[in-house]
N, C-alpha and C. Protein backbone atom coordinates (compact mmCIF):
# COMPACT_ATOMS: atom_id res chain seq x y z
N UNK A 1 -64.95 92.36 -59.37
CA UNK A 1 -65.00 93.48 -60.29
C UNK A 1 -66.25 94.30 -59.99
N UNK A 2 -66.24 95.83 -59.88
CA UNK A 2 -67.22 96.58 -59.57
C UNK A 2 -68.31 96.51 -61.35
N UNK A 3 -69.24 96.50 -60.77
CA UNK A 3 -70.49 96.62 -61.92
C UNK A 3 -71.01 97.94 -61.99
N UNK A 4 -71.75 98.53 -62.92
CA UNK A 4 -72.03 99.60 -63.38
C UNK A 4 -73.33 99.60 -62.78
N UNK A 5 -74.14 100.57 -62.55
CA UNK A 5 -74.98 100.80 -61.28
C UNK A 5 -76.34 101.42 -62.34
N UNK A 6 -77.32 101.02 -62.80
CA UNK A 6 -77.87 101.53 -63.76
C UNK A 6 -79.37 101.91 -63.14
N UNK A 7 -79.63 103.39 -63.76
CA UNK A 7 -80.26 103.98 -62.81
C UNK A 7 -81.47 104.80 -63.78
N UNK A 8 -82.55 104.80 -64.21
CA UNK A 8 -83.35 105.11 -65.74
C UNK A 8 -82.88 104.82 -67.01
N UNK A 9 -81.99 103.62 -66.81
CA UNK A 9 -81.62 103.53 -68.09
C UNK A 9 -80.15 103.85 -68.61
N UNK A 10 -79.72 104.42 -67.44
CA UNK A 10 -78.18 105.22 -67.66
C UNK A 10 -77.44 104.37 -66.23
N UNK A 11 -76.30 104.28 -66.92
CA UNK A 11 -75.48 103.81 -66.33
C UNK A 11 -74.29 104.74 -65.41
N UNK A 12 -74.38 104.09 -64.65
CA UNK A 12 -73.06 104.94 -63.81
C UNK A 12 -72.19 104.14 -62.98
N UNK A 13 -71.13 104.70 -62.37
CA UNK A 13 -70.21 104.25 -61.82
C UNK A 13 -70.33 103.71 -60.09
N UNK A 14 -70.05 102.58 -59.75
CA UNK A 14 -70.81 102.21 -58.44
C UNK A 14 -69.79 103.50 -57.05
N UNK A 15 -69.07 104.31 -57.42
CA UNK A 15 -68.48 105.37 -57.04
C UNK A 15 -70.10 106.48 -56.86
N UNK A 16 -70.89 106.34 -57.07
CA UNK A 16 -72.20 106.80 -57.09
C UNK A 16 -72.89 106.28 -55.78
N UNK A 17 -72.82 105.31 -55.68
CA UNK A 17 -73.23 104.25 -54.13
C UNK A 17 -71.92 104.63 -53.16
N UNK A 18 -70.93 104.36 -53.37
CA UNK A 18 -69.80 104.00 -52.40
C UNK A 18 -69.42 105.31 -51.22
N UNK A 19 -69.59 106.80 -52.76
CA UNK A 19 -69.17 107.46 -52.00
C UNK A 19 -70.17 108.28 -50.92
N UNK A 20 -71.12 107.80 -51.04
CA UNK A 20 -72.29 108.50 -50.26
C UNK A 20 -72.43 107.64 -49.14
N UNK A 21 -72.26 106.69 -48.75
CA UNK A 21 -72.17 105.65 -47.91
C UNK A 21 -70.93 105.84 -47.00
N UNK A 22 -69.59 106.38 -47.54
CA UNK A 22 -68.57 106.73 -47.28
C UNK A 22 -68.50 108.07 -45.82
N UNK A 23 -69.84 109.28 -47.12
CA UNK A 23 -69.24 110.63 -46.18
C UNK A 23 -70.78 110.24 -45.03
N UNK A 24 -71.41 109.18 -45.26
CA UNK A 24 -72.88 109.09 -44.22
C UNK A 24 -71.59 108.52 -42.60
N UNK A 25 -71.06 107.52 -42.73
CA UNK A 25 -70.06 107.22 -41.87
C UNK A 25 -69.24 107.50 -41.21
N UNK A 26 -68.60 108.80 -42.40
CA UNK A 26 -67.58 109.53 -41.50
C UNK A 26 -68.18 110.64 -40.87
N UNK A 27 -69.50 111.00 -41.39
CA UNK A 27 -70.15 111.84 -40.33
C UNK A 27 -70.78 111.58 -39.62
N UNK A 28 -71.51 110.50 -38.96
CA UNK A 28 -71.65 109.66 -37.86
C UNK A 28 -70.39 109.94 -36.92
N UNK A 29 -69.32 109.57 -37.35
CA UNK A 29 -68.07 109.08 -36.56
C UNK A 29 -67.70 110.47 -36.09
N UNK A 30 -68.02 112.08 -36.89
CA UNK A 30 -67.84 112.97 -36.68
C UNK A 30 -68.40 113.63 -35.77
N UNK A 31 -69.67 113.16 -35.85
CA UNK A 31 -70.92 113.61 -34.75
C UNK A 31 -70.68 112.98 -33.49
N UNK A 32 -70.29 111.61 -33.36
CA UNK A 32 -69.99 110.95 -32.32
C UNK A 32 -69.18 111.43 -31.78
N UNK A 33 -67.67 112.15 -32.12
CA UNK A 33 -66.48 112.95 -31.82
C UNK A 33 -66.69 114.27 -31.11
N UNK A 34 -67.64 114.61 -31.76
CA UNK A 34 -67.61 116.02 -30.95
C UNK A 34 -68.79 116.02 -30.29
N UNK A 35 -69.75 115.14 -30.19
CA UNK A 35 -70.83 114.66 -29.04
C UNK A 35 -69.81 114.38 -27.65
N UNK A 36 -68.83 113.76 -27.80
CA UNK A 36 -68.23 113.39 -26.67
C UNK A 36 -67.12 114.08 -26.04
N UNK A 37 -67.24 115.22 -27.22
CA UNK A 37 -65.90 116.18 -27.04
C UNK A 37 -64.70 115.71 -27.24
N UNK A 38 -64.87 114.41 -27.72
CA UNK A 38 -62.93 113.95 -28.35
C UNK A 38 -62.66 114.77 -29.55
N UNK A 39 -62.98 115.46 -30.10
CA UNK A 39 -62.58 116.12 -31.22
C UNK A 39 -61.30 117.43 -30.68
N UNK A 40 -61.16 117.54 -29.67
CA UNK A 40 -60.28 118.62 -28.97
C UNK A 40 -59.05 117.50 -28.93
N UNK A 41 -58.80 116.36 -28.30
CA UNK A 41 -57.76 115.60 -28.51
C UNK A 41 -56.94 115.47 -29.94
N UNK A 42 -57.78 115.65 -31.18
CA UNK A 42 -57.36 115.46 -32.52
C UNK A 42 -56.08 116.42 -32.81
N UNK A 43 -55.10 116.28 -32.90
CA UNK A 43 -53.79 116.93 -33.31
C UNK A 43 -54.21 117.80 -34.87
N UNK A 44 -54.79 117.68 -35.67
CA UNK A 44 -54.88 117.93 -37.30
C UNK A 44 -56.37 117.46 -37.13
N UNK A 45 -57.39 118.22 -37.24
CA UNK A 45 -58.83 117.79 -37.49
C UNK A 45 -59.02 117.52 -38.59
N UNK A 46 -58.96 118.21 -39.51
CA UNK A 46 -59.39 118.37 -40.76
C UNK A 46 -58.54 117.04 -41.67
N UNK A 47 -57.27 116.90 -41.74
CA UNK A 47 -56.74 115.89 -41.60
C UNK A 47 -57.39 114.34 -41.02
N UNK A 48 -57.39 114.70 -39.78
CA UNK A 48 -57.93 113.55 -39.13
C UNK A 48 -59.75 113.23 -39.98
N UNK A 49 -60.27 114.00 -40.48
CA UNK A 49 -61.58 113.57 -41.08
C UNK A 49 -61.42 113.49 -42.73
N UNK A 50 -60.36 114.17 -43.34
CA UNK A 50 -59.96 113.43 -44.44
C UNK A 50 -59.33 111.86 -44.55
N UNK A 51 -58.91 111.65 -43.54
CA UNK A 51 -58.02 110.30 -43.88
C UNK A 51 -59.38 109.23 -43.18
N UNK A 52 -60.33 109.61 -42.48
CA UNK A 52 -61.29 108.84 -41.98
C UNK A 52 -62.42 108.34 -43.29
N UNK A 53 -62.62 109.94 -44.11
CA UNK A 53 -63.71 109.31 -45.31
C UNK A 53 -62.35 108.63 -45.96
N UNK A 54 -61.28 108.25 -46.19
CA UNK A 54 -60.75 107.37 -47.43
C UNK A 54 -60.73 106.13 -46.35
N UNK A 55 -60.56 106.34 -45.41
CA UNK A 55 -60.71 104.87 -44.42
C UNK A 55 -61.87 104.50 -44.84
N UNK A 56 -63.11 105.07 -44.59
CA UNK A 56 -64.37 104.25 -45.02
C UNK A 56 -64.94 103.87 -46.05
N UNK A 57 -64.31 105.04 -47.28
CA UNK A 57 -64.45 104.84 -48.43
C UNK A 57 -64.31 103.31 -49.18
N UNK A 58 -62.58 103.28 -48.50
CA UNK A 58 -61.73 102.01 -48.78
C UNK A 58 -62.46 100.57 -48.42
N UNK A 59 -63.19 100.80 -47.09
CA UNK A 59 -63.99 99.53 -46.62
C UNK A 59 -65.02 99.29 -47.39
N UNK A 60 -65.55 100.58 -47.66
CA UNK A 60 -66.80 100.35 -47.93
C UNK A 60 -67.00 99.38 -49.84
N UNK A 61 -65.61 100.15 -50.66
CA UNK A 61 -65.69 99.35 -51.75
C UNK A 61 -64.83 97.92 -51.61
N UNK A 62 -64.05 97.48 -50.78
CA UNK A 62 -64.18 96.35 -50.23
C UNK A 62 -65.06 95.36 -49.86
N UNK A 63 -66.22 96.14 -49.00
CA UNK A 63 -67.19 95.31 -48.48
C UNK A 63 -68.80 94.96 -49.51
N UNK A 64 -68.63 95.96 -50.83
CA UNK A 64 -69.63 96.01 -51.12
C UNK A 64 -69.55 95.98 -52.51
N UNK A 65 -67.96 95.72 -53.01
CA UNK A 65 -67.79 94.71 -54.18
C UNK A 65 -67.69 93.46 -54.33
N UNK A 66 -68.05 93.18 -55.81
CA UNK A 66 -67.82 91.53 -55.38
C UNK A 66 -66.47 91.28 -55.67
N UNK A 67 -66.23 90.28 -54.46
CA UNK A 67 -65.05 89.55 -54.44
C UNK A 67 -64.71 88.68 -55.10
């Protein structure tokens, strides 16, 4: 179960951690893409980097909730 992330006293949603961790990854992976020029292979870019942050998103509250 995800825990509430409490931050001066106020609480928030661990969607506060996850998703910033999320778009740090997929822009790595983005930078890496068009560092190497594979980003011209991508059929749907924009596409292809939406479905990448819910890919990492997905791992990331996987990997960094408790199980």
């Amino acid at each position: 179960m995800m825990q509430a992330v409490v931050l001066g006293g106020m609480a928030f949603s661990p969607l506060v951690i996850y998703i910033p961790i999320a778009f740090l990854l997929s822009a790595l992976t983005r930078f890496t893409l068009h560092r190497l020029d594979w980003h011209d292979r991508l059929w749907k870019v924009a596409w292809f980097e939406v479905s990448l942050f819910v890919c990492y998103f997905a791992l990331t509250v996987y990997l960094l909730s408790g199980r």
